[in-house]
N, C-alpha and C. Protein backbone atom coordinates (compact mmCIF):
# COMPACT_ATOMS: atom_id res chain seq x y z
N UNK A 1 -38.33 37.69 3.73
CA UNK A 1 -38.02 36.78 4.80
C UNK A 1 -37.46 35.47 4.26
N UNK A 2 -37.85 35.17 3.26
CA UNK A 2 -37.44 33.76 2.40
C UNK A 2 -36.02 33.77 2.17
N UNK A 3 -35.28 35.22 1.35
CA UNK A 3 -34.09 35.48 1.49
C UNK A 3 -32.77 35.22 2.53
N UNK A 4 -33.42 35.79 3.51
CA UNK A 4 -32.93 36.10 4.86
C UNK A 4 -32.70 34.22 5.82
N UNK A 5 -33.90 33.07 5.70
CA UNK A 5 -33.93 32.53 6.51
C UNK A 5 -32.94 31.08 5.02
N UNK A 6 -33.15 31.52 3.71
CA UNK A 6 -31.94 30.59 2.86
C UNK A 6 -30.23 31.39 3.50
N UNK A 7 -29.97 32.21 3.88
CA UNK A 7 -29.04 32.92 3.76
C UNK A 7 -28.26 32.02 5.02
N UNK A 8 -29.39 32.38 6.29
CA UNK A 8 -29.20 31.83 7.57
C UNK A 8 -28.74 30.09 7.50
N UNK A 9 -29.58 29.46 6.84
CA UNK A 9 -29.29 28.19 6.03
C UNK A 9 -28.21 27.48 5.81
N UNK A 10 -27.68 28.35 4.90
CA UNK A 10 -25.94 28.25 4.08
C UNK A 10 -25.46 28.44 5.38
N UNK A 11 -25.16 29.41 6.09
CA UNK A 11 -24.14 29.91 7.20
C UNK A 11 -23.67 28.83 8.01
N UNK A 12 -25.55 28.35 8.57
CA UNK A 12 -25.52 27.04 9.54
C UNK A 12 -24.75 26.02 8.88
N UNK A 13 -25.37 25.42 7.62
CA UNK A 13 -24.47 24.24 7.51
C UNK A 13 -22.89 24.34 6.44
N UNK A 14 -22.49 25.34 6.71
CA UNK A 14 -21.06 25.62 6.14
C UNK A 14 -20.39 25.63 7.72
N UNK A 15 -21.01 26.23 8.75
CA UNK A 15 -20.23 25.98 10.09
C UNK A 15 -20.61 24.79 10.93
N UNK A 16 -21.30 23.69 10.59
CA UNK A 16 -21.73 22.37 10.77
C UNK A 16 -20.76 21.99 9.94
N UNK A 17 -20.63 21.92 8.94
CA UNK A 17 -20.00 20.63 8.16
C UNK A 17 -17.82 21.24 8.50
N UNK A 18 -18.09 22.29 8.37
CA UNK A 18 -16.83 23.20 8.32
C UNK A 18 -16.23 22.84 9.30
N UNK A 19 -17.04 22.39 10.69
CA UNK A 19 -16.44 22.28 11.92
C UNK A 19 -16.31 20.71 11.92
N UNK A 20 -16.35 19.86 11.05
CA UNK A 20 -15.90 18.48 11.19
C UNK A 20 -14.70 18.24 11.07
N UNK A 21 -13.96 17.10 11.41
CA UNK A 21 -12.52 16.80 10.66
C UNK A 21 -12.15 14.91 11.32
N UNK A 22 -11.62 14.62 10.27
CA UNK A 22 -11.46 13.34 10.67
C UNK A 22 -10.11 13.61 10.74
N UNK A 23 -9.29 12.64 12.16
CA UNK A 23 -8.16 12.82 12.15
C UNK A 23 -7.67 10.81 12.07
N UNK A 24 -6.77 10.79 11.13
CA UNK A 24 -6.03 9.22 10.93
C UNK A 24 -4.83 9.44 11.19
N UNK A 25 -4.50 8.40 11.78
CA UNK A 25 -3.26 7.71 12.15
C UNK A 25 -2.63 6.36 11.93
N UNK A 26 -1.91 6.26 11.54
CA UNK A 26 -1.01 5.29 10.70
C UNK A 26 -0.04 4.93 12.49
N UNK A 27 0.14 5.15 12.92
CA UNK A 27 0.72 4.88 14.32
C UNK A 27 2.53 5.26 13.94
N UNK A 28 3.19 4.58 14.61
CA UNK A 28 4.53 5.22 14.79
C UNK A 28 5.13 5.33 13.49
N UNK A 29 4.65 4.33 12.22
CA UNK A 29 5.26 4.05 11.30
C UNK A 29 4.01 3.78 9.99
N UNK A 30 4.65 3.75 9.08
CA UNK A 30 3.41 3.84 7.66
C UNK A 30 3.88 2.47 7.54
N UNK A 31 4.64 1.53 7.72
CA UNK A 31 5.27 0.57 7.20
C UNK A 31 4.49 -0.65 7.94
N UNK A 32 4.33 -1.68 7.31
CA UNK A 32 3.67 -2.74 8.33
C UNK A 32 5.02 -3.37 9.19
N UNK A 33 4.90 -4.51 10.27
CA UNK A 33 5.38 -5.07 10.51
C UNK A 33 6.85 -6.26 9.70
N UNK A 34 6.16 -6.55 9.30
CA UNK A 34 6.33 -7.53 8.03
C UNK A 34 7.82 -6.49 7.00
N UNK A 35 7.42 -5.66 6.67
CA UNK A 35 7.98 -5.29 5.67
C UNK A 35 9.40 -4.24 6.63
N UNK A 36 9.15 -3.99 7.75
CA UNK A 36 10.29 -3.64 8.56
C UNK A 36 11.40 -4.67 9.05
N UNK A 37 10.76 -6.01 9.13
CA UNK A 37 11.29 -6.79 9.04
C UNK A 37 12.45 -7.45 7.99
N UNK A 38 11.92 -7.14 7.14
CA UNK A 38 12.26 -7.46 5.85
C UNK A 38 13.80 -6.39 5.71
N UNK A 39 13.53 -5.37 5.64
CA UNK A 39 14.24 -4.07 5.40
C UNK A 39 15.89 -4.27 6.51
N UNK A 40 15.22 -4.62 7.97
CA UNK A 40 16.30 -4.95 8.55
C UNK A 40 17.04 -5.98 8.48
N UNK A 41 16.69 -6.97 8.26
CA UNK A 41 16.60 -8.45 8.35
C UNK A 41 16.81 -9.27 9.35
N UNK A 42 16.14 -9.37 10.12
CA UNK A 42 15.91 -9.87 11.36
C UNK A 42 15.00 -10.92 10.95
N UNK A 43 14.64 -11.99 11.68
CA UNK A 43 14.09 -13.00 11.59
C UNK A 43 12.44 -13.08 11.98
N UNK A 44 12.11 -12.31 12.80
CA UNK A 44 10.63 -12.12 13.76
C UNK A 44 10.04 -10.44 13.20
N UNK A 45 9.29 -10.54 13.34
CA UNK A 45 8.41 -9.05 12.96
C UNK A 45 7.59 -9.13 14.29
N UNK A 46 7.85 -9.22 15.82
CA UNK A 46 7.24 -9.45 16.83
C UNK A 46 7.80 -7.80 17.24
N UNK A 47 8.95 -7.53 17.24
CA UNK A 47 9.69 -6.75 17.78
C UNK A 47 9.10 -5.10 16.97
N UNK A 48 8.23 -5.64 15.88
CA UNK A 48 7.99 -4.10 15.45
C UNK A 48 6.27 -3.85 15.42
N UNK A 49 5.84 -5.21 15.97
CA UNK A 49 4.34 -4.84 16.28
C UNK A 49 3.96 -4.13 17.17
N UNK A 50 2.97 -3.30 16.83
CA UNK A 50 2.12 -2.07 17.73
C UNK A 50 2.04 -2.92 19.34
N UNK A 51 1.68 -4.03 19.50
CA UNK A 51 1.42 -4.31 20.78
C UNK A 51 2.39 -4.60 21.25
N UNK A 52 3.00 -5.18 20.75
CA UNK A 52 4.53 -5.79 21.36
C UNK A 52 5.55 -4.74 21.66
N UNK A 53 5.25 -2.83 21.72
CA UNK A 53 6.13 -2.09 21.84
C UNK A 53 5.45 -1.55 22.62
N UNK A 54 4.15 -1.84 23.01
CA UNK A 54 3.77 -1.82 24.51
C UNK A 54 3.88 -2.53 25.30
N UNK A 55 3.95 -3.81 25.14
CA UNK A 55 4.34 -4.83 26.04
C UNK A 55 5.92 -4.56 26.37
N UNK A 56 6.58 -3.98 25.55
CA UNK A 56 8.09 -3.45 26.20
C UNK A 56 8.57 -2.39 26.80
N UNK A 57 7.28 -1.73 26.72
CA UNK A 57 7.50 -0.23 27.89
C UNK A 57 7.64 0.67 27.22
N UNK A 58 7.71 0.54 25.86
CA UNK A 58 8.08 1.72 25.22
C UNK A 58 6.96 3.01 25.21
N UNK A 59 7.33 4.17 25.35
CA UNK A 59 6.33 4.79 25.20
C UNK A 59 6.00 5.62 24.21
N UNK A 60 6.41 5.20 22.64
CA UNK A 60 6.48 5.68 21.33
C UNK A 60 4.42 5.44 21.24
């Protein structure tokens, strides 16, 4: 029975841990604000912030 209830054991927490997953997101872009700025050269980094491309309707 000792066999049987280590066996049961493993199963459980290989399909406990197995069934986790973290999911990350970097959002539309890996790049900060700042450095998109830079790249284009535009003057403001307002235009490539996360909030500010909701505040413009966008729906990226």
């Amino acid at each position: 029975m000792g066999l049987m209830s280590k066996i049961v054991g493993v199963v459980f927490a290989v399909l406990m841990f197995g069934s986790c997953s973290v999911h990350r997101s970097a959002g539309n872009s890996a790049t900060a604000p700042g450095q998109v700025k830079k790249i284009t050269g535009d003057k403001s980094a307002k235009a490539y912030a996360p909030g500010q491309q909701k505040k413009n309707g966008n729906k990226n």
